[in-house]
Protein backbone atom coordinates (compact mmCIF):
# COMPACT_ATOMS: atom_id res chain seq x y z
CA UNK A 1 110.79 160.58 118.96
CA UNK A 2 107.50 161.76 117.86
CA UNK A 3 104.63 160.33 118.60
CA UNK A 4 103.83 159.67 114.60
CA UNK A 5 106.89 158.09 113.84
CA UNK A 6 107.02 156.10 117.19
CA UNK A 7 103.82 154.50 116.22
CA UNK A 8 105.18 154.12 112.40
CA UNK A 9 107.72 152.18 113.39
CA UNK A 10 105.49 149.62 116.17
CA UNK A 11 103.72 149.47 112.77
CA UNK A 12 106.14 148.38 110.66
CA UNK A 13 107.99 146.44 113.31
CA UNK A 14 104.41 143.94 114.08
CA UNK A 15 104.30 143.82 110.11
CA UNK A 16 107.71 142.64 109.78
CA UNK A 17 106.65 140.13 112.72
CA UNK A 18 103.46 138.66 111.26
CA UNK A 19 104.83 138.57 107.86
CA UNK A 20 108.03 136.15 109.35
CA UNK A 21 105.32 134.20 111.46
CA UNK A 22 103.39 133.69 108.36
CA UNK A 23 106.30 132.60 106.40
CA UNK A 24 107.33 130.14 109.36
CA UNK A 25 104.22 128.30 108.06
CA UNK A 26 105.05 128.11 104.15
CA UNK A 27 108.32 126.81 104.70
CA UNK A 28 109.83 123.56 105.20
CA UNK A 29 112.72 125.13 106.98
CA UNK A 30 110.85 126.04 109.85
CA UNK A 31 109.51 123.08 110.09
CA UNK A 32 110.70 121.77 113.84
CA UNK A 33 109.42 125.60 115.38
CA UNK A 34 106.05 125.11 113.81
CA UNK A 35 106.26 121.39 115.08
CA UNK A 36 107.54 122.76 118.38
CA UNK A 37 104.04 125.67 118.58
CA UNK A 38 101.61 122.58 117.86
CA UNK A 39 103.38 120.43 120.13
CA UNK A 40 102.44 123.01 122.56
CA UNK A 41 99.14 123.54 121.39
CA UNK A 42 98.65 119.36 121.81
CA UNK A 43 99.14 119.38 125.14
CA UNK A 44 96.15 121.87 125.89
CA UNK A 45 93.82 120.35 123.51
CA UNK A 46 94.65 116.18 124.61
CA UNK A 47 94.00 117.26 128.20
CA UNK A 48 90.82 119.14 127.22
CA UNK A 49 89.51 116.39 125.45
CA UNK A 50 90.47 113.73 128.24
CA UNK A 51 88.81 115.62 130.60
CA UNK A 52 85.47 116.80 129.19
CA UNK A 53 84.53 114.39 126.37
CA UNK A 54 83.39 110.97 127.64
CA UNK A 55 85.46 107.78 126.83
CA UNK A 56 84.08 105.81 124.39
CA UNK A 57 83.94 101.94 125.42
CA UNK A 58 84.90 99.90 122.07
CA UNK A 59 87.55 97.24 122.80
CA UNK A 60 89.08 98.03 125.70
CA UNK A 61 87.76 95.63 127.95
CA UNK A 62 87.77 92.70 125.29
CA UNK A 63 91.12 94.12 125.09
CA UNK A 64 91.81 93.63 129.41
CA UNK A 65 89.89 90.17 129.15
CA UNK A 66 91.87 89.21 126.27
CA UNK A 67 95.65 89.60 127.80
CA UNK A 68 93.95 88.56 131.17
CA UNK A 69 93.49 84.90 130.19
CA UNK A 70 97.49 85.22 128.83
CA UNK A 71 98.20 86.21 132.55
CA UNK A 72 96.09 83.36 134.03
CA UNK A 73 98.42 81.19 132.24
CA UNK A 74 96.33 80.56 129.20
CA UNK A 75 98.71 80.18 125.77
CA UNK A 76 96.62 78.49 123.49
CA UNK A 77 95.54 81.22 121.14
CA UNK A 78 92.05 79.67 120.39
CA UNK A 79 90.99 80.00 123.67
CA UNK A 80 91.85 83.78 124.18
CA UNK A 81 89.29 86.37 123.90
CA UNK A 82 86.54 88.75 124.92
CA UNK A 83 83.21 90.37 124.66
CA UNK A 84 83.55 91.25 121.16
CA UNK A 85 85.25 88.03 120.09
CA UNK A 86 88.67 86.08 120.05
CA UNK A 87 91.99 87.53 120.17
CA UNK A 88 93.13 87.97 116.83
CA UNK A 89 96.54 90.21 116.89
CA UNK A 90 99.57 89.20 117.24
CA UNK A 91 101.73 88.55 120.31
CA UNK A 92 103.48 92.10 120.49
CA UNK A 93 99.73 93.16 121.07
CA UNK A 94 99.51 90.75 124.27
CA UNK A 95 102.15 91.90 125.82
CA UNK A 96 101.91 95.78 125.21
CA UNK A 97 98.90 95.28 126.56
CA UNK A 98 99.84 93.26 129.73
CA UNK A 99 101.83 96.17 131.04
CA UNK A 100 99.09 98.42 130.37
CA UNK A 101 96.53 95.97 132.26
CA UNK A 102 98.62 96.47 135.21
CA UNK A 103 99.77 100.14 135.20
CA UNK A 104 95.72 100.86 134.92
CA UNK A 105 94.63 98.19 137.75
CA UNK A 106 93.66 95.37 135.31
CA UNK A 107 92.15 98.04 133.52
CA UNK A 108 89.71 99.54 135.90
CA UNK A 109 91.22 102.93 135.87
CA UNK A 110 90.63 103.82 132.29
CA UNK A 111 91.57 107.77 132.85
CA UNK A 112 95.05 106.74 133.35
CA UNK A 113 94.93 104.53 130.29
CA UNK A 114 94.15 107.96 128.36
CA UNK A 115 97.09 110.03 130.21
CA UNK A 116 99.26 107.26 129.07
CA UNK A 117 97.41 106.84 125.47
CA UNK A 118 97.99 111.07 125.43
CA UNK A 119 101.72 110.26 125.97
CA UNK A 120 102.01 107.89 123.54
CA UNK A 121 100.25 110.81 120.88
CA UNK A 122 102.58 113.41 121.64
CA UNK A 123 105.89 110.82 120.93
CA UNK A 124 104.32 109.76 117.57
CA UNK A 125 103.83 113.39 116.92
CA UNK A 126 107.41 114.31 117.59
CA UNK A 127 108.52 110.97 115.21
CA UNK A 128 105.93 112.50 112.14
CA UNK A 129 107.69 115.61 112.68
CA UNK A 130 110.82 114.72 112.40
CA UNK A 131 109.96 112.75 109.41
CA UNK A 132 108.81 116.02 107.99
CA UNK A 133 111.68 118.18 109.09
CA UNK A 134 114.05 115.78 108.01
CA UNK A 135 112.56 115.39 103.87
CA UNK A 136 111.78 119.30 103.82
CA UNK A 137 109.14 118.57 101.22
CA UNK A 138 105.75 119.47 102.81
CA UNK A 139 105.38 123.11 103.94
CA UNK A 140 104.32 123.27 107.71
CA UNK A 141 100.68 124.53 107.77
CA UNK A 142 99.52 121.00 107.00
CA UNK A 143 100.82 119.88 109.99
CA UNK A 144 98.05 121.45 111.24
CA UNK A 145 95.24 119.39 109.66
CA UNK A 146 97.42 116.70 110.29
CA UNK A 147 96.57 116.70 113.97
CA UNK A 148 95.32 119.39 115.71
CA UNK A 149 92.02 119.78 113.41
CA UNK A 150 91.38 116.12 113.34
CA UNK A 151 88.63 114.58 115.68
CA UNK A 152 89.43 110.88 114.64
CA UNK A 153 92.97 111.22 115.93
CA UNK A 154 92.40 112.27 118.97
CA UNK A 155 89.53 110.43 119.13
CA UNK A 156 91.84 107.05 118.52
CA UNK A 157 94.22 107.74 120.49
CA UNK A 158 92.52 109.06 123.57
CA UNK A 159 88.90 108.49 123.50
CA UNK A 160 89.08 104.77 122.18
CA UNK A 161 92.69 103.54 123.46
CA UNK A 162 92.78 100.95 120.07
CA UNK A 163 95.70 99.21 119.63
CA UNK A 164 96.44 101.25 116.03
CA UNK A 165 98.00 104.44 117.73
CA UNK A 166 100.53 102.13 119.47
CA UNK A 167 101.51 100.11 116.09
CA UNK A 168 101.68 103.33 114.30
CA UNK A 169 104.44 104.60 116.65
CA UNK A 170 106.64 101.98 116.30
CA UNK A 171 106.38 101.84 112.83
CA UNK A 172 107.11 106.05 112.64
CA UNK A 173 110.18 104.93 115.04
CA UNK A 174 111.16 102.68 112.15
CA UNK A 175 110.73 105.20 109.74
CA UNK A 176 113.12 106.91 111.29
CA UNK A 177 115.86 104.97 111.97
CA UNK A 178 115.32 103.66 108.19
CA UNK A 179 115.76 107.70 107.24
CA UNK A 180 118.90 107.34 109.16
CA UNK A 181 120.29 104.30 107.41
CA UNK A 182 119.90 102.42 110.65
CA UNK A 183 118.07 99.06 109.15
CA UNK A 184 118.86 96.65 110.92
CA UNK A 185 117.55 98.89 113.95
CA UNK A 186 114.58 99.55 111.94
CA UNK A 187 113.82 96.22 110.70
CA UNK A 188 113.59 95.07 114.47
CA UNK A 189 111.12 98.01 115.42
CA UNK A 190 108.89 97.79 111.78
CA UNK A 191 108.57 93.66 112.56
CA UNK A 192 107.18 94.82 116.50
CA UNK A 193 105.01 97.28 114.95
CA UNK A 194 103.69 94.52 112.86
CA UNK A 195 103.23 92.26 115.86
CA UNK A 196 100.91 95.23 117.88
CA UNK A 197 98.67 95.24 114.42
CA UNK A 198 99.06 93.18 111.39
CA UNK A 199 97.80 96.07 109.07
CA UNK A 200 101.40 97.70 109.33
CA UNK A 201 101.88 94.93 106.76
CA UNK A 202 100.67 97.13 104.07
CA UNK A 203 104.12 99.14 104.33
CA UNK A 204 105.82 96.18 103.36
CA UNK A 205 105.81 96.19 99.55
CA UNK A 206 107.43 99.23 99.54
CA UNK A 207 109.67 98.84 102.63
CA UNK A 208 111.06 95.88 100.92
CA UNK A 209 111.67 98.19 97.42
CA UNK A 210 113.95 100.18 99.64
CA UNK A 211 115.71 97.12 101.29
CA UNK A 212 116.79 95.83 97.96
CA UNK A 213 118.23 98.64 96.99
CA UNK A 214 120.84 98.29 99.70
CA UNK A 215 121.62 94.95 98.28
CA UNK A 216 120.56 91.28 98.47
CA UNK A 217 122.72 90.67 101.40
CA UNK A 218 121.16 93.25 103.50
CA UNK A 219 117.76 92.57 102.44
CA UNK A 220 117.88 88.78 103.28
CA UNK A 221 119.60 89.80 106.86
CA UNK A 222 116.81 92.34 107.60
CA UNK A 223 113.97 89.65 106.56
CA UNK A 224 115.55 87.56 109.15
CA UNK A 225 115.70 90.31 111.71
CA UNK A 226 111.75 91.01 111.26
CA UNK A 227 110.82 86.94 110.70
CA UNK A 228 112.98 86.36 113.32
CA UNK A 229 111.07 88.47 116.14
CA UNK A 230 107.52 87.16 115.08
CA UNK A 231 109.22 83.87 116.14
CA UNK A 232 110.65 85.04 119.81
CA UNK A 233 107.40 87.10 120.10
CA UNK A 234 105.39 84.16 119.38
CA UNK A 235 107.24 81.38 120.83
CA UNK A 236 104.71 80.58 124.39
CA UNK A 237 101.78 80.63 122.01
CA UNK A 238 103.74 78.71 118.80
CA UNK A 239 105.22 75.86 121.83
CA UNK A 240 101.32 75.84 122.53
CA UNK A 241 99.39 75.88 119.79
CA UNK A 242 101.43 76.74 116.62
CA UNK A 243 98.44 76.22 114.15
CA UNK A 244 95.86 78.16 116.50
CA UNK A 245 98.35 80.94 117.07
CA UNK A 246 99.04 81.65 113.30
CA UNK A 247 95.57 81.04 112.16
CA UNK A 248 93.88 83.98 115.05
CA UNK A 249 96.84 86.57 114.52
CA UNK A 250 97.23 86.48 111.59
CA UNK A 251 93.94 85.50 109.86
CA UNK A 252 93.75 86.54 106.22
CA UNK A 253 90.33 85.60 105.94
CA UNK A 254 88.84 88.07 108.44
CA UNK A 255 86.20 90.55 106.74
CA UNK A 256 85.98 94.70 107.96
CA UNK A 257 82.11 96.06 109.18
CA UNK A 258 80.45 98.12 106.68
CA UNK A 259 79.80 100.28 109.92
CA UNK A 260 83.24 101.43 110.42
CA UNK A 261 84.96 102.00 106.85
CA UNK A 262 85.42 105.43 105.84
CA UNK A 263 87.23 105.17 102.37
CA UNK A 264 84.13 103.08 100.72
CA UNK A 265 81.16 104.26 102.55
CA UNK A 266 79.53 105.80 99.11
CA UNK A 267 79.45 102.22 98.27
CA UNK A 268 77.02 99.29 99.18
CA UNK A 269 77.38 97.30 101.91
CA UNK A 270 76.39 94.34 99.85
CA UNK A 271 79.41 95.31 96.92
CA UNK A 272 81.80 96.49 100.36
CA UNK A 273 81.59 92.98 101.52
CA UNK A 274 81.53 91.21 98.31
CA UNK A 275 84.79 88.83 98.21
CA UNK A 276 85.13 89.57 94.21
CA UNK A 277 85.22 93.18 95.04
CA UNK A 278 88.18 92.43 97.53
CA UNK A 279 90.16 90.41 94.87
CA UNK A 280 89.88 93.62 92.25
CA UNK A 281 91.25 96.03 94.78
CA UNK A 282 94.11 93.41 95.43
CA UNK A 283 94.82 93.32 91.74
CA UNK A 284 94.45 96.66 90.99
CA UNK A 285 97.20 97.06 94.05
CA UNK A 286 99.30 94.88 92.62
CA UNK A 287 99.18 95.74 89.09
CA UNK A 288 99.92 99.59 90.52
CA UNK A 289 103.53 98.41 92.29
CA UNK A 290 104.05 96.33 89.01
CA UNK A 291 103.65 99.81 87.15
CA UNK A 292 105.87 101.57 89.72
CA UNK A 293 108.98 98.73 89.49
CA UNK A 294 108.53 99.84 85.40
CA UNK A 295 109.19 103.37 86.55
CA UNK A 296 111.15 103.48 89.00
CA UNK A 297 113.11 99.99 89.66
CA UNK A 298 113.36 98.74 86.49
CA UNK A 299 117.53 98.93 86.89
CA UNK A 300 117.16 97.24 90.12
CA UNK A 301 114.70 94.34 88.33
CA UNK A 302 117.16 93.93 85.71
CA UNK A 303 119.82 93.65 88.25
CA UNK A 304 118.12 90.99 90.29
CA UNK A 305 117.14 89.21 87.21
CA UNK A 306 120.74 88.76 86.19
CA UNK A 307 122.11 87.95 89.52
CA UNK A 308 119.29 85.27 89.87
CA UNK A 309 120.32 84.01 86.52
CA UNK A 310 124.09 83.53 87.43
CA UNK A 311 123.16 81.99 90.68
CA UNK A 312 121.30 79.37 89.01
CA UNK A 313 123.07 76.60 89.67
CA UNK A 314 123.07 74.07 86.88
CA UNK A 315 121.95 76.62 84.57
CA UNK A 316 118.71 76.03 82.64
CA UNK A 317 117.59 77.30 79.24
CA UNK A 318 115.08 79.42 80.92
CA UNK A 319 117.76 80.96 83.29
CA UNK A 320 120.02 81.19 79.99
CA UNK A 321 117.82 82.80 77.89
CA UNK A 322 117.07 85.48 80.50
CA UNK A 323 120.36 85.96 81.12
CA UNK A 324 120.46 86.75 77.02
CA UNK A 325 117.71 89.17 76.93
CA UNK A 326 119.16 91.75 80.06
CA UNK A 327 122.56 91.87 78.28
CA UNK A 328 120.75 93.08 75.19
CA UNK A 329 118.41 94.82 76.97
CA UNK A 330 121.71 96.63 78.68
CA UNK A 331 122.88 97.11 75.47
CA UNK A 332 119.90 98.43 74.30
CA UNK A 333 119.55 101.09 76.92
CA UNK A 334 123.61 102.29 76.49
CA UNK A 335 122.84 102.80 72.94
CA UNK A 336 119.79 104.85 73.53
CA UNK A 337 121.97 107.15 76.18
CA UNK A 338 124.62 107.97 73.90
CA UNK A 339 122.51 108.60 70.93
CA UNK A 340 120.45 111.04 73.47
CA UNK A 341 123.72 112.44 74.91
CA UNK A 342 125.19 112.79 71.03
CA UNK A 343 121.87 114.85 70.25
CA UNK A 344 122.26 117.25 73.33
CA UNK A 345 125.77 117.69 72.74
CA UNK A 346 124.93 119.04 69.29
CA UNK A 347 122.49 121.23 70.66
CA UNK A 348 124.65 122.97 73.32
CA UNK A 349 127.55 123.24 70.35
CA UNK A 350 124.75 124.98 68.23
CA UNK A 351 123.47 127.27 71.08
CA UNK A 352 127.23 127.97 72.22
């Protein structure tokens, strides 16, 4: 062969190549190799970071002095903390945090904290993956910003060893299992996830949406799965000090820093922290899921309402009268369908 063409077709053959690689990151199908390359690249970059950026000293020893008055036989909730203050997560976070105090020699050896931390980042990697490769809806190259590109990961997970990283894998593992209609599985891991950090609460509007659509039976079986563990989880602290327990790990009343927000920071610190300000986000919040139930569940609310209504037992005029307005409404609704399906049906006669 020529030189000329032998070089035309090397050419054309890396074209061909780059071209494919290029499309690997535009589409959804290629998903798990592009998951697979970053993966890869991960590794490098986690054990680059470990080993040349210094740890940064937040919590973790409040965190080892915390779970080391639980192992000196301490249960009473009030009387559990650290440096930075008292304990004030739940008791999935004591004992997740018990085996770590032991594997890093009651937390001396923070290095192997971060190994184990870098672990623990590469399986909640694989889980968001999977949840991408599994919907197909979000092409791969912003898996990239996702994680390789972003300091405050790594810097979580790594650098700071918080308790967030390890709540947010257990909740991804619950994702998953949800994906894959396993909720009972699910509700279990979502509830443990909840008792590492109570901020995974703020799935569970919307994870409860998707529970009632499997019906009321289901739901009310799942709620028991996930109230159920908080109880078992809890139980040497609740046999303790029931009121103390609830009160530190789950304290509604606690109040961010300024210092370390990163959604309001182009507000005041005076409006951030301004109680009033906190009650108009929560409304705002709630009048947004009202607006999506409108949208999107408003079959599923008029189902519920109805099924409420015939399982009030004796009936009231209240429960009557609702029970009055979804028939109609029902009707309503049919009426509007067929008069739609009537007018497309003349349409398609006209265009046929």
């Amino acid at each position: 062969m020529p030189v000329k063409n032998r070089g035309s077709v090397v050419f054309a053959t890396a074209q061909k190549l780059s071209k494919e690689a290029l499309q690997c990151f535009f589409n959804p199908e290629k998903t798990w190799l592009v998951g697979l390359f970053l993966c890869s690249v991960e590794v490098i970059l986690n054990l680059c970071v470990i080993n040349t950026v210094k740890f940064t000293e937040i919590d973790w020893i409040a965190y080892m002095q915390e779970v080391e008055g639980f192992i000196n036989g301490t249960y009473d909730y009030m009387k559990l903390q650290g440096d930075t203050g008292p304990l004030v997560y739940p008791a999935g976070f004591v004992y997740v945090y018990t085996a770590l105090y032991y594997v890093t020699n009651h937390g001396a050896n923070v290095r192997m904290g971060q190994y184990i931390f870098f672990l623990i980042y590469l399986v909640n990697l694989y889980f968001v993956l999977r949840i991408y490769n599994k919907t197909k809806k979000c092409p791969p190259y912003v898996m990239i910003f996702m994680c390789c590109t972003s300091y405050r990961i790594h810097s979580i997970f790594v650098l700071r060893l918080f308790n967030d990283p390890i709540a947010m894998l257990i909740l991804f593992i619950s994702v998953n299992l949800f994906m894959e209609n396993y909720w009972v599985f699910g509700s279990f891991f979502f509830s443990f996830a909840v008792s590492v950090k109570m901020n995974i609460l703020l799935f569970a509007p919307g994870l409860l949406l998707l529970m009632i659509e499997h019906g009321i039976k289901a739901t009310a079986i799942n709620l028991i799965i996930c109230a159920g563990l908080q109880v078992v989880l809890g139980m040497p602290f609740l046999l303790n000090n029931p009121i103390g327990y609830i009160v530190r790990s789950f304290d509604l009343s606690r109040q961010f820093m300024f210092k370390w927000t990163v959604n309001w920071r182009f507000i005041s610190e005076e409006l951030f922290l301004d109680r009033k300000f906190h009650l108009i986000l929560m409304l705002f919040h709630f009048l947004l899921l009202c607006a999506f139930l409108g949208w999107k569940w408003q079959r599923l609310l008029l189902f519920g309402l109805i099924e409420m209504c015939w399982n009030t037992y004796p009936s009231t005029t209240i429960s009557s009268l609702c029970l009055n307005i979804c028939h109609v409404t029902i009707l309503i609704g049919l009426l509007y369908e067929q008069s739609n399906y009537e007018k497309n049906s003349k349409k398609i006669s006209k265009l046929n």
